[in-house]
PDB file of N, CA and C in Angstrom:
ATOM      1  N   UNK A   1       0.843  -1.158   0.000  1.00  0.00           N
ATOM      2  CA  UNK A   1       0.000   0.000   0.000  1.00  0.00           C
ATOM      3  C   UNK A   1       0.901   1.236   0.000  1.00  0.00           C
ATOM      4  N   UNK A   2       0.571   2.317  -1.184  1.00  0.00           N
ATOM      5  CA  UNK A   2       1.185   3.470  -0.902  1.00  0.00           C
ATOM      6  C   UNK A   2       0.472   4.509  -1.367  1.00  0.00           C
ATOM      7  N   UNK A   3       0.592   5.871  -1.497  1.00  0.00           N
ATOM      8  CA  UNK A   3       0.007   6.973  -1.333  1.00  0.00           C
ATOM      9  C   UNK A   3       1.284   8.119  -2.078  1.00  0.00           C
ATOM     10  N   UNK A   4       0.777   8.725  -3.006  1.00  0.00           N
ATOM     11  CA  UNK A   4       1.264  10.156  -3.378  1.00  0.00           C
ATOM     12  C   UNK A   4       1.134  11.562  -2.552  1.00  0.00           C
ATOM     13  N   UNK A   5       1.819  11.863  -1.863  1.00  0.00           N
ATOM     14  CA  UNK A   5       1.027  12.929  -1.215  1.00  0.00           C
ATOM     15  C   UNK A   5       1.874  14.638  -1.348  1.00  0.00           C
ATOM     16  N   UNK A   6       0.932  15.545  -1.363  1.00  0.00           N
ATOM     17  CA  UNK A   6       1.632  16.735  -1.286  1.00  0.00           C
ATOM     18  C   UNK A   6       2.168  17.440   0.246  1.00  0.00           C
ATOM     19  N   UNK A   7       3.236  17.438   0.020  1.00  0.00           N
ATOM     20  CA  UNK A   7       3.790  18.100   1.675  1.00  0.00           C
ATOM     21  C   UNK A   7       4.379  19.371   1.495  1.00  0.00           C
ATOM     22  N   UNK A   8       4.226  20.229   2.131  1.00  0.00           N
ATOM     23  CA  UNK A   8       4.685  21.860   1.665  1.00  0.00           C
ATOM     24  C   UNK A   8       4.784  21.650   0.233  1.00  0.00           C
ATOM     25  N   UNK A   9       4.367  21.544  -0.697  1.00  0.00           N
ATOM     26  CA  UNK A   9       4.335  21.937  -2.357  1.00  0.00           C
ATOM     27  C   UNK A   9       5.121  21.175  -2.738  1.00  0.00           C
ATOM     28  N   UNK A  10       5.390  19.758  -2.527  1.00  0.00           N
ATOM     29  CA  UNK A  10       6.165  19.009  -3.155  1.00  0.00           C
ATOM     30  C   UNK A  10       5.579  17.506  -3.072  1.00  0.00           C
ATOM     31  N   UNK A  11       5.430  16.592  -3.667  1.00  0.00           N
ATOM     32  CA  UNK A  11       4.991  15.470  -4.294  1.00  0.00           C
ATOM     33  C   UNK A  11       5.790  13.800  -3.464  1.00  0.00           C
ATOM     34  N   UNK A  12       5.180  13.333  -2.804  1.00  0.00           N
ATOM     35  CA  UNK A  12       6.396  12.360  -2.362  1.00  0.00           C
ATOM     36  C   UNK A  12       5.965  10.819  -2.359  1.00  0.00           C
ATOM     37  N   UNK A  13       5.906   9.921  -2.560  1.00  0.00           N
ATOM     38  CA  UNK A  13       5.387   8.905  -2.343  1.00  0.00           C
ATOM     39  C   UNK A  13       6.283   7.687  -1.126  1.00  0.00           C
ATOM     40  N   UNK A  14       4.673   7.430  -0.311  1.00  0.00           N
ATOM     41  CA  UNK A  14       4.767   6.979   1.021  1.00  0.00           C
ATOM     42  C   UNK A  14       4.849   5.634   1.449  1.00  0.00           C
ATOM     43  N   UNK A  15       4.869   5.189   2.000  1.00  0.00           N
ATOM     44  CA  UNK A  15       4.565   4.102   2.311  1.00  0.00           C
ATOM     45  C   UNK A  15       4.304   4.148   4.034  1.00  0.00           C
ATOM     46  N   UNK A  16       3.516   3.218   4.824  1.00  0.00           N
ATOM     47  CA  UNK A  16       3.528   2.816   5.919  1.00  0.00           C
ATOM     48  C   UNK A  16       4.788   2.511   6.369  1.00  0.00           C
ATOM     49  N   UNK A  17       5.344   3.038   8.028  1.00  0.00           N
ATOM     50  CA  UNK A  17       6.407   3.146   8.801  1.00  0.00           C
ATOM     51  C   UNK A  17       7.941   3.651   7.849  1.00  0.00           C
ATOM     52  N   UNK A  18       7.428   4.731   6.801  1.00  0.00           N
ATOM     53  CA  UNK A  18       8.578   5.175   5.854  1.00  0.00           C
ATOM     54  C   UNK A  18       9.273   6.149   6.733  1.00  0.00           C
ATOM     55  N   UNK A  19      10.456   6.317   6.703  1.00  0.00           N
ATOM     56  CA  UNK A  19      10.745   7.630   6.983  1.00  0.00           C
ATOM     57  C   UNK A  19      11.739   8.427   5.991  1.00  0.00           C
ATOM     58  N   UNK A  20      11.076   9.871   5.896  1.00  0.00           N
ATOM     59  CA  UNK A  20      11.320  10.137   4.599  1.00  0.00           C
ATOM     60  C   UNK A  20      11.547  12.075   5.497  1.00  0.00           C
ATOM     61  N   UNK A  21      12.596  12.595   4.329  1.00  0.00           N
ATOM     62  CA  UNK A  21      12.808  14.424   4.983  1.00  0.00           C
ATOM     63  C   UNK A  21      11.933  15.345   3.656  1.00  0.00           C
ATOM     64  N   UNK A  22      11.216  15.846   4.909  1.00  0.00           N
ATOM     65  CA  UNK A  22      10.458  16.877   3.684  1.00  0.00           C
ATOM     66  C   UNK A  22      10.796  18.160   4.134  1.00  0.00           C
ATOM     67  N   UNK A  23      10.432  19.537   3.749  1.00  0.00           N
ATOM     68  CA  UNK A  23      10.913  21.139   3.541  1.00  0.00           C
ATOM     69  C   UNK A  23      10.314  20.973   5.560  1.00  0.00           C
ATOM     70  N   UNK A  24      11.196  21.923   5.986  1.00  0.00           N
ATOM     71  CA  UNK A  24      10.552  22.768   7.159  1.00  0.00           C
ATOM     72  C   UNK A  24       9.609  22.803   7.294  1.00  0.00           C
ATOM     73  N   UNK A  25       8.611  22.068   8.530  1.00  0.00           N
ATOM     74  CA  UNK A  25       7.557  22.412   8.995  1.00  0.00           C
ATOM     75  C   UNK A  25       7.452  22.487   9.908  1.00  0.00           C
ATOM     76  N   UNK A  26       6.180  23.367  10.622  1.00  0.00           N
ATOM     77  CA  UNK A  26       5.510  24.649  11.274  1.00  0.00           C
ATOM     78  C   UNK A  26       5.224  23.796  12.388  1.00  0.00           C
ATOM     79  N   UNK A  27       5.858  22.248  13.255  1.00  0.00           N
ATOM     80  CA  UNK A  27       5.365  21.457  13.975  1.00  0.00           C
ATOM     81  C   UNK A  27       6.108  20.811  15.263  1.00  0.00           C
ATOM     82  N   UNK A  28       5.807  20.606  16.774  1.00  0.00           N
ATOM     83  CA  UNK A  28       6.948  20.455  17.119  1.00  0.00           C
ATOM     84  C   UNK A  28       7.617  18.818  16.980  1.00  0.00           C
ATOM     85  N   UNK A  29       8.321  18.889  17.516  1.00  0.00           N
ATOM     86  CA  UNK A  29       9.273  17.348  17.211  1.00  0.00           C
ATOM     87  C   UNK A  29       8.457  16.498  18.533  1.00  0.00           C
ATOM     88  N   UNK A  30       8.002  15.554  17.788  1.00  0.00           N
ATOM     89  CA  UNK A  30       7.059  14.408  18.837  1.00  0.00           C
ATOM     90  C   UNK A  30       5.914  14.562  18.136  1.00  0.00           C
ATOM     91  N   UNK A  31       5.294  15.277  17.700  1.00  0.00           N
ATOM     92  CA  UNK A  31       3.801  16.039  16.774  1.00  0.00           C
ATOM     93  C   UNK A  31       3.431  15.062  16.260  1.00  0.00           C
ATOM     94  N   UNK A  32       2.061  14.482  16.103  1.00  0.00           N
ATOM     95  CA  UNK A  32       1.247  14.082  14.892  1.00  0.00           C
ATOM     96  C   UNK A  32       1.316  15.073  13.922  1.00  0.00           C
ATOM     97  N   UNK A  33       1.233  14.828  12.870  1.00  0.00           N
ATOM     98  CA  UNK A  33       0.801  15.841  11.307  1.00  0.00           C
ATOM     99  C   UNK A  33      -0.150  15.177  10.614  1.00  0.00           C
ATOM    100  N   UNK A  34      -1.223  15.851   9.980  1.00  0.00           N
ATOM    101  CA  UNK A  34      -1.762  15.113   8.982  1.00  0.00           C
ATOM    102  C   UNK A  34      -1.628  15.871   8.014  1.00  0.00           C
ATOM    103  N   UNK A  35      -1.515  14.879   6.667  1.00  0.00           N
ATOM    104  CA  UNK A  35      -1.378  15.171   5.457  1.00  0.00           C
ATOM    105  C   UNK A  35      -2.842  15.239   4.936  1.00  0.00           C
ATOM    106  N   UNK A  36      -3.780  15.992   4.142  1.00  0.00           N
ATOM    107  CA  UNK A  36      -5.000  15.826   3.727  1.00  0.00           C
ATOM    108  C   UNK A  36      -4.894  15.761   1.756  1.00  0.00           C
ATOM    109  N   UNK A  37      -3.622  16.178   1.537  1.00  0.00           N
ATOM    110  CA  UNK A  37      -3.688  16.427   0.276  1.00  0.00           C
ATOM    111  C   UNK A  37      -2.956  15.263  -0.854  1.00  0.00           C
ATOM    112  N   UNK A  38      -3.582  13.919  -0.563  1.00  0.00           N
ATOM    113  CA  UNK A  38      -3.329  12.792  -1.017  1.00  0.00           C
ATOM    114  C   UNK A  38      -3.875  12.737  -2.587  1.00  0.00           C
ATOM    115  N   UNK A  39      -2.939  12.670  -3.550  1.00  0.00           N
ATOM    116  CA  UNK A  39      -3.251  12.729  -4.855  1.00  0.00           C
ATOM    117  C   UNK A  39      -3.320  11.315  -5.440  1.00  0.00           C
ATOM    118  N   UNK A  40      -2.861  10.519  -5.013  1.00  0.00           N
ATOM    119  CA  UNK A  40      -3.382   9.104  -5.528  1.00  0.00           C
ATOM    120  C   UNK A  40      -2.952   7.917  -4.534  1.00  0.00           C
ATOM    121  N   UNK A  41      -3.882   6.892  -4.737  1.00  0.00           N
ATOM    122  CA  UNK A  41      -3.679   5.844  -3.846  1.00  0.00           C
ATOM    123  C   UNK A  41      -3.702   4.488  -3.978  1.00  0.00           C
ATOM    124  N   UNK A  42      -2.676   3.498  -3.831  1.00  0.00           N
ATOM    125  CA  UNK A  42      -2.972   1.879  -4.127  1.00  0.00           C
ATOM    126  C   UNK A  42      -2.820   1.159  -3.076  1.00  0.00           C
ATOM    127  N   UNK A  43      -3.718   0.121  -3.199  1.00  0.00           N
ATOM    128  CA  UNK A  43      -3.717  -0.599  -2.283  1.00  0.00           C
ATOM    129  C   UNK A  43      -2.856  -2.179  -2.402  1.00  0.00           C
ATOM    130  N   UNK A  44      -2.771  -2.065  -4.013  1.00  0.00           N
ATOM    131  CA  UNK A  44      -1.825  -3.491  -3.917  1.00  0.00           C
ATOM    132  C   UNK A  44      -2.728  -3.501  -5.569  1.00  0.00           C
ATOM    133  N   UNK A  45      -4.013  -3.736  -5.632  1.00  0.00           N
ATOM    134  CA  UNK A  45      -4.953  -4.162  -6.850  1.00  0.00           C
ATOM    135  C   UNK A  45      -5.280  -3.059  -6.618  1.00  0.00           C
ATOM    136  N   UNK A  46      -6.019  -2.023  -6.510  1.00  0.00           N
ATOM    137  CA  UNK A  46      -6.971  -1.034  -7.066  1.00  0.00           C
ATOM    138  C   UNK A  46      -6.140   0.397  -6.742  1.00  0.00           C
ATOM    139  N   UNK A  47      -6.019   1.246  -7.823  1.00  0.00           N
ATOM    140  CA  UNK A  47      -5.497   2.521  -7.748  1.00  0.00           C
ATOM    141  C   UNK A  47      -6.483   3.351  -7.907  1.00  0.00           C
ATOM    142  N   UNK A  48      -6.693   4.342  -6.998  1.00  0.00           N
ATOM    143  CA  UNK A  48      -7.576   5.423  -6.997  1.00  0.00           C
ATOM    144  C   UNK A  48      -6.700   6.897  -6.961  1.00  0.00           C
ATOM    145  N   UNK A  49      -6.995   7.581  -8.040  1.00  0.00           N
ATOM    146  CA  UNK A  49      -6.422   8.726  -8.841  1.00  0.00           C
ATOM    147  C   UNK A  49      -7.146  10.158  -8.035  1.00  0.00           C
ATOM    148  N   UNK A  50      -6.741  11.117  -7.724  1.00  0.00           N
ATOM    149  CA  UNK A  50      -7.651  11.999  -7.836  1.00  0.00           C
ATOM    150  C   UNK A  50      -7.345  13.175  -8.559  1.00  0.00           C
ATOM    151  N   UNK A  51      -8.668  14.243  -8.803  1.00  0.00           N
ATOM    152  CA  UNK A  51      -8.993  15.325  -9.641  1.00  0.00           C
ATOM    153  C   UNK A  51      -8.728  16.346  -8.723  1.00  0.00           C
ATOM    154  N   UNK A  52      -7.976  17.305  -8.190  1.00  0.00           N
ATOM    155  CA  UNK A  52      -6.581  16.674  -8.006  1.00  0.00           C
ATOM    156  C   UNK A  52      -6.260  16.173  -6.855  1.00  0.00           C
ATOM    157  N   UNK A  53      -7.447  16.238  -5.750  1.00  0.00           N
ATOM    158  CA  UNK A  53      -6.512  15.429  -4.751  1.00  0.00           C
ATOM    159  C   UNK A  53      -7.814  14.469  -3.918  1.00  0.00           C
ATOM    160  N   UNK A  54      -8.262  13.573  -3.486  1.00  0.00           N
ATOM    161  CA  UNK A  54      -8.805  12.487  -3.135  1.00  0.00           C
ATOM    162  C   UNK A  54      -9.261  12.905  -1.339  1.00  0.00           C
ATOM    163  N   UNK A  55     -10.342  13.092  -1.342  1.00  0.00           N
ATOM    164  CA  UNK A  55     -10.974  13.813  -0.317  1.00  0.00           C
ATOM    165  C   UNK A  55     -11.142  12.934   1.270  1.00  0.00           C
ATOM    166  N   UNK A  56     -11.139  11.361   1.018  1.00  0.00           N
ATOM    167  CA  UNK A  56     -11.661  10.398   1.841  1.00  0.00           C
ATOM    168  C   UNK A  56     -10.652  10.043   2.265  1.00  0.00           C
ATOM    169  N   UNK A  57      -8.860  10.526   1.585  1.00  0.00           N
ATOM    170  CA  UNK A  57      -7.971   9.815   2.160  1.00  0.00           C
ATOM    171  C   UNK A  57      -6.848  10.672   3.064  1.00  0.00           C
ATOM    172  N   UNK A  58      -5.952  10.608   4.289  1.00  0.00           N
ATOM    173  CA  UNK A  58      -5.127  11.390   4.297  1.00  0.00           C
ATOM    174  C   UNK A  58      -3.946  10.837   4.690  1.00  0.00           C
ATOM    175  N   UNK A  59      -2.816  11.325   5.253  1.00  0.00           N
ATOM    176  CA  UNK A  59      -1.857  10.757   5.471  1.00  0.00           C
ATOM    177  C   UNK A  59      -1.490  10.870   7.459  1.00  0.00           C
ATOM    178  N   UNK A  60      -0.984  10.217   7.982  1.00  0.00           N
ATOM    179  CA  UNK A  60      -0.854  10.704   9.294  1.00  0.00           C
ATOM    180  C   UNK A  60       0.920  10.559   9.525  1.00  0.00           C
ATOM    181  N   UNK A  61       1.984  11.248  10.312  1.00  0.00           N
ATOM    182  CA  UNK A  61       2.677  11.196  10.320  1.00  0.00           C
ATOM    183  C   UNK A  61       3.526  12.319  11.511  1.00  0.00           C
ATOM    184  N   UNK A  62       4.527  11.477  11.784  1.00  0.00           N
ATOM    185  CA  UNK A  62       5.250  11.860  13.616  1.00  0.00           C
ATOM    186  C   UNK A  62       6.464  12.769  13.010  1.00  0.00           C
ATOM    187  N   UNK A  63       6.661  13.818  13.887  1.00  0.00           N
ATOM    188  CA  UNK A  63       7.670  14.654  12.993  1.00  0.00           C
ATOM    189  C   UNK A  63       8.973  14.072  14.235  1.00  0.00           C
ATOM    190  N   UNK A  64      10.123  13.694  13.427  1.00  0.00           N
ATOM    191  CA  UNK A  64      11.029  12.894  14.250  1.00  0.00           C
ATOM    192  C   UNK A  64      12.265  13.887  14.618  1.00  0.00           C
ATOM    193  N   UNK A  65      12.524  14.665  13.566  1.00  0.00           N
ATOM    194  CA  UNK A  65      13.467  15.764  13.744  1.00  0.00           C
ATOM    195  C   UNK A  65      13.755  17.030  13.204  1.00  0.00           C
ATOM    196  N   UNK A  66      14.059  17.772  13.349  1.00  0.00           N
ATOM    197  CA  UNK A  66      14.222  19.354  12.391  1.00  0.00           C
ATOM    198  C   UNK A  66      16.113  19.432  12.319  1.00  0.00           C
ATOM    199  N   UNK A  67      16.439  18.924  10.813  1.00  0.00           N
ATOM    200  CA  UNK A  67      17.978  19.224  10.427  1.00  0.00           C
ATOM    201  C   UNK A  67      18.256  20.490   9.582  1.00  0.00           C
ATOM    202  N   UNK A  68      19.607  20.246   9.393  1.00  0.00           N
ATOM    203  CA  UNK A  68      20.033  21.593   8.530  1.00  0.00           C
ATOM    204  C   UNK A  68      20.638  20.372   7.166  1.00  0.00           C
ATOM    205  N   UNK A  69      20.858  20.797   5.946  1.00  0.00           N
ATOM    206  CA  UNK A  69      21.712  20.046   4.907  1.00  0.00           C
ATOM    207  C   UNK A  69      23.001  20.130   4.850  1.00  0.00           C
ATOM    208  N   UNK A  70      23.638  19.697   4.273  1.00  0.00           N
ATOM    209  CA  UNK A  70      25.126  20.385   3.900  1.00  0.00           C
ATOM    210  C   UNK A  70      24.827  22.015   3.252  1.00  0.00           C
ATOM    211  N   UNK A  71      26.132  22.441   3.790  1.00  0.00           N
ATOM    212  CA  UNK A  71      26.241  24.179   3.138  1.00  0.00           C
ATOM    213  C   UNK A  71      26.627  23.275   1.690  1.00  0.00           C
ATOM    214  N   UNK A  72      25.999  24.479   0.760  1.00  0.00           N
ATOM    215  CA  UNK A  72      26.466  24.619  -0.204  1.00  0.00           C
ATOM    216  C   UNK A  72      26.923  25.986  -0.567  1.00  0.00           C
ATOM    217  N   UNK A  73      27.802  26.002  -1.325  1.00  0.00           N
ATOM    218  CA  UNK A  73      28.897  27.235  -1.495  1.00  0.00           C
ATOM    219  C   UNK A  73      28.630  28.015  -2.838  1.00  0.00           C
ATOM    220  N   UNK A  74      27.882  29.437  -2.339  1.00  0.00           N
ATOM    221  CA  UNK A  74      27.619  29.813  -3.669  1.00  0.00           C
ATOM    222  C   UNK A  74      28.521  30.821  -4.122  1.00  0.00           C
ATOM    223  N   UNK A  75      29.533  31.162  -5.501  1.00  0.00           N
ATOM    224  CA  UNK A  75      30.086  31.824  -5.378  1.00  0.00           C
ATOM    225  C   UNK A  75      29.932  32.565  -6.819  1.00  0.00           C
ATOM    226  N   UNK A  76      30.576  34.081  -6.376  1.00  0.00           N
ATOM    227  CA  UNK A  76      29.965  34.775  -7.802  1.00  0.00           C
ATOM    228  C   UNK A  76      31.312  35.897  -8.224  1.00  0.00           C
ATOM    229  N   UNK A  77      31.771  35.706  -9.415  1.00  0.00           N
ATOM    230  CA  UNK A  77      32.672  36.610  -9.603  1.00  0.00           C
ATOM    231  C   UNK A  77      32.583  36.606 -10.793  1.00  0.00           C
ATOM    232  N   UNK A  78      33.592  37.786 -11.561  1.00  0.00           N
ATOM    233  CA  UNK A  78      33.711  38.940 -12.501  1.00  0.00           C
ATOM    234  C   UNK A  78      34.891  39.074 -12.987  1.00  0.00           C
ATOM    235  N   UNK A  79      35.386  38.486 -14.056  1.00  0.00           N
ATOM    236  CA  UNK A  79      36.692  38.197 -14.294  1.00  0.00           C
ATOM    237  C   UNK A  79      36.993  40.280 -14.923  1.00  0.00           C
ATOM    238  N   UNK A  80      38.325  39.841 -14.167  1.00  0.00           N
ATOM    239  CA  UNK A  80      39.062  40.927 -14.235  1.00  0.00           C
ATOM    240  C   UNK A  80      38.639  42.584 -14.250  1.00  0.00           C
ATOM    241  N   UNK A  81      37.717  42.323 -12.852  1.00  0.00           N
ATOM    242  CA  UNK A  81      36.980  43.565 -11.924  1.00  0.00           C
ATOM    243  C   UNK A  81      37.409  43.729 -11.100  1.00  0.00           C
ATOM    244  N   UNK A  82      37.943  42.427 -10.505  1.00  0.00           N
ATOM    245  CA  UNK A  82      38.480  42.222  -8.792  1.00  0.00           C
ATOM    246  C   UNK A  82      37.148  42.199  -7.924  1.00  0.00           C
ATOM    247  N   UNK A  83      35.743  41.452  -8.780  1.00  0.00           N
ATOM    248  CA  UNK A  83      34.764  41.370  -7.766  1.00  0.00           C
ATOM    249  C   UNK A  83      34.654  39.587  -7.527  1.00  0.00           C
ATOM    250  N   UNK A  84      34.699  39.599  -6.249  1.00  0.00           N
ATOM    251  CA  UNK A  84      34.399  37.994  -5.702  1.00  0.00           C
ATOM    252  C   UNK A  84      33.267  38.014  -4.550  1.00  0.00           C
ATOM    253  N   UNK A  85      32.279  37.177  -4.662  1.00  0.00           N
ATOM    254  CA  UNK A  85      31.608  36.683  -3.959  1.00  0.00           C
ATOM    255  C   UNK A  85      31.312  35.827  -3.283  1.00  0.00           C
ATOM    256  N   UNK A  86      31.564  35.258  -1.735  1.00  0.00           N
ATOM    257  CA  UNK A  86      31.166  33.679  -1.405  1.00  0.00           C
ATOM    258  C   UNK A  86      30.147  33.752  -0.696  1.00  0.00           C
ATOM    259  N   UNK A  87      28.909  33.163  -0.886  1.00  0.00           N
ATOM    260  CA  UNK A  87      28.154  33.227  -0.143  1.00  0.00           C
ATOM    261  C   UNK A  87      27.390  31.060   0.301  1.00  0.00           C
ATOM    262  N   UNK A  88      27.307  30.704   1.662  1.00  0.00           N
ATOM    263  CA  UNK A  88      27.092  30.066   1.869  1.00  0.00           C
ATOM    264  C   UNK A  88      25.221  29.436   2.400  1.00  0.00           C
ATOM    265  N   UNK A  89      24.730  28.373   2.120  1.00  0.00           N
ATOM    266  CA  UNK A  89      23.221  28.274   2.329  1.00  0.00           C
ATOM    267  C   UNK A  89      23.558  26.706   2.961  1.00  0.00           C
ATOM    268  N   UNK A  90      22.450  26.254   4.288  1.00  0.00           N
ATOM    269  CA  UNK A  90      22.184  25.306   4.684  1.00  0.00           C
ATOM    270  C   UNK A  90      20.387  24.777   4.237  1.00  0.00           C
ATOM    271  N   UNK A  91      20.163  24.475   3.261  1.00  0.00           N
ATOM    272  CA  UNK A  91      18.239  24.018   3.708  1.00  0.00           C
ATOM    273  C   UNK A  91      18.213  23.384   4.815  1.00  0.00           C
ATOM    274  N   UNK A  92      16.473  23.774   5.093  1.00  0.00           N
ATOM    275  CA  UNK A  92      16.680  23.037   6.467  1.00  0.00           C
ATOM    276  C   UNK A  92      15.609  22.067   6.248  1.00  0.00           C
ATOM    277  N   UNK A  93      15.308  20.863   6.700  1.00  0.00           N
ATOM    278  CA  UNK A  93      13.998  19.680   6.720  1.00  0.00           C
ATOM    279  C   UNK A  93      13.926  19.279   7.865  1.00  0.00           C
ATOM    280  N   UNK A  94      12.713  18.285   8.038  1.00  0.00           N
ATOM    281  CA  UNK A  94      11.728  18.218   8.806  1.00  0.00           C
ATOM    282  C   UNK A  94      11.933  16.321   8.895  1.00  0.00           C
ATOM    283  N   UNK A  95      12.521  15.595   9.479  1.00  0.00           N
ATOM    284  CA  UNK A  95      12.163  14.344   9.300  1.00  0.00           C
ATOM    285  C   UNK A  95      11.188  13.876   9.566  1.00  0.00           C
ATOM    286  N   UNK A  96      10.189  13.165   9.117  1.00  0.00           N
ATOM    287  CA  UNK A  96       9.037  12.153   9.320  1.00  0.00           C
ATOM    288  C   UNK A  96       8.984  11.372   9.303  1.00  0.00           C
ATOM    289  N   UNK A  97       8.008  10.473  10.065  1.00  0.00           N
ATOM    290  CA  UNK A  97       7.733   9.069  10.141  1.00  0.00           C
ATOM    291  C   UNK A  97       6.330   8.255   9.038  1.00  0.00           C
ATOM    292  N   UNK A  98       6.228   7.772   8.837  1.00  0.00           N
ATOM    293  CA  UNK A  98       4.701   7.807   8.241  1.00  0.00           C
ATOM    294  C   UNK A  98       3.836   6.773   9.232  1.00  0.00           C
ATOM    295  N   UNK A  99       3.159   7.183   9.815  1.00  0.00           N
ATOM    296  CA  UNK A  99       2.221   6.322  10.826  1.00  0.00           C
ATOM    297  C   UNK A  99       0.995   5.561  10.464  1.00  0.00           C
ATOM    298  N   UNK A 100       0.156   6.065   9.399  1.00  0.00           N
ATOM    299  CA  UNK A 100      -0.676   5.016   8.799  1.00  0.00           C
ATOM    300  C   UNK A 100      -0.614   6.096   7.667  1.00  0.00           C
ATOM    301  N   UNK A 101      -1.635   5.456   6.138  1.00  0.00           N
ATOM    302  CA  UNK A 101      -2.509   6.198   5.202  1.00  0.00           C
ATOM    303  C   UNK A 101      -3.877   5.534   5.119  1.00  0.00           C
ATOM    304  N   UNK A 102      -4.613   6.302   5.682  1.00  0.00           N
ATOM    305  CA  UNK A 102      -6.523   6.193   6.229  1.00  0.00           C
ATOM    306  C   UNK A 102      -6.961   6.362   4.606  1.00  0.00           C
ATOM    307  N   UNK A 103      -7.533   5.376   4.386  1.00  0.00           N
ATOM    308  CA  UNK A 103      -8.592   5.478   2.772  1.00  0.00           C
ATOM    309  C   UNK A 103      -9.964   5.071   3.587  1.00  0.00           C
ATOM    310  N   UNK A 104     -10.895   5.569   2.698  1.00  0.00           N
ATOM    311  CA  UNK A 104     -12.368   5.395   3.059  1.00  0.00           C
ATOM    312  C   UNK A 104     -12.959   4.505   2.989  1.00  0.00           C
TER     313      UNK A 104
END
């Protein structure tokens, strides 16, 4: 059994007891979350699609941790200006658990 689901604006497919890192979320660490915006669903034999997202089903899921990524190193220069730029970025995510996906 698995499930497509949208999490902050991005697309992920689930499975039961998955654990998977999605964008920063608004939740504390120990939290239930539910997902409501399940875009398609199988059960093994029958796939149910939705227009665009499937109203009877959602996702439930334990937020396990809040990380940072590796820096990545952005750098910007200008040959023969003498302009250099380094500028550094961490994203940050949200680890999850997936605790069930409820269909109707």
């Amino acid at each position: 059994m698995y499930a497509i689901v949208n999490i902050a604006g991005k697309q992920f497919k689930v499975t039961e007891e998955q654990k998977l890192f999605v964008p920063l979320l608004d939740q504390e660490v120990g939290s239930t979350v539910e997902f409501p915006n399940v875009m398609l669903y199988s059960n093994g034999e029958k796939v149910e699609i939705g227009t665009p997202t499937l109203d009877a089903h959602k996702v439930t899921a334990t937020v396990l941790d809040h990380i940072k990524d590796e820096k990545v190193l952005v750098i910007k220069k200008k040959r023969r200006k003498g302009y250099r730029k380094l500028n550094g970025h961490r994203q940050q995510y949200t680890q999850i658990e997936v605790k069930s996906i409820e269909a109707a």
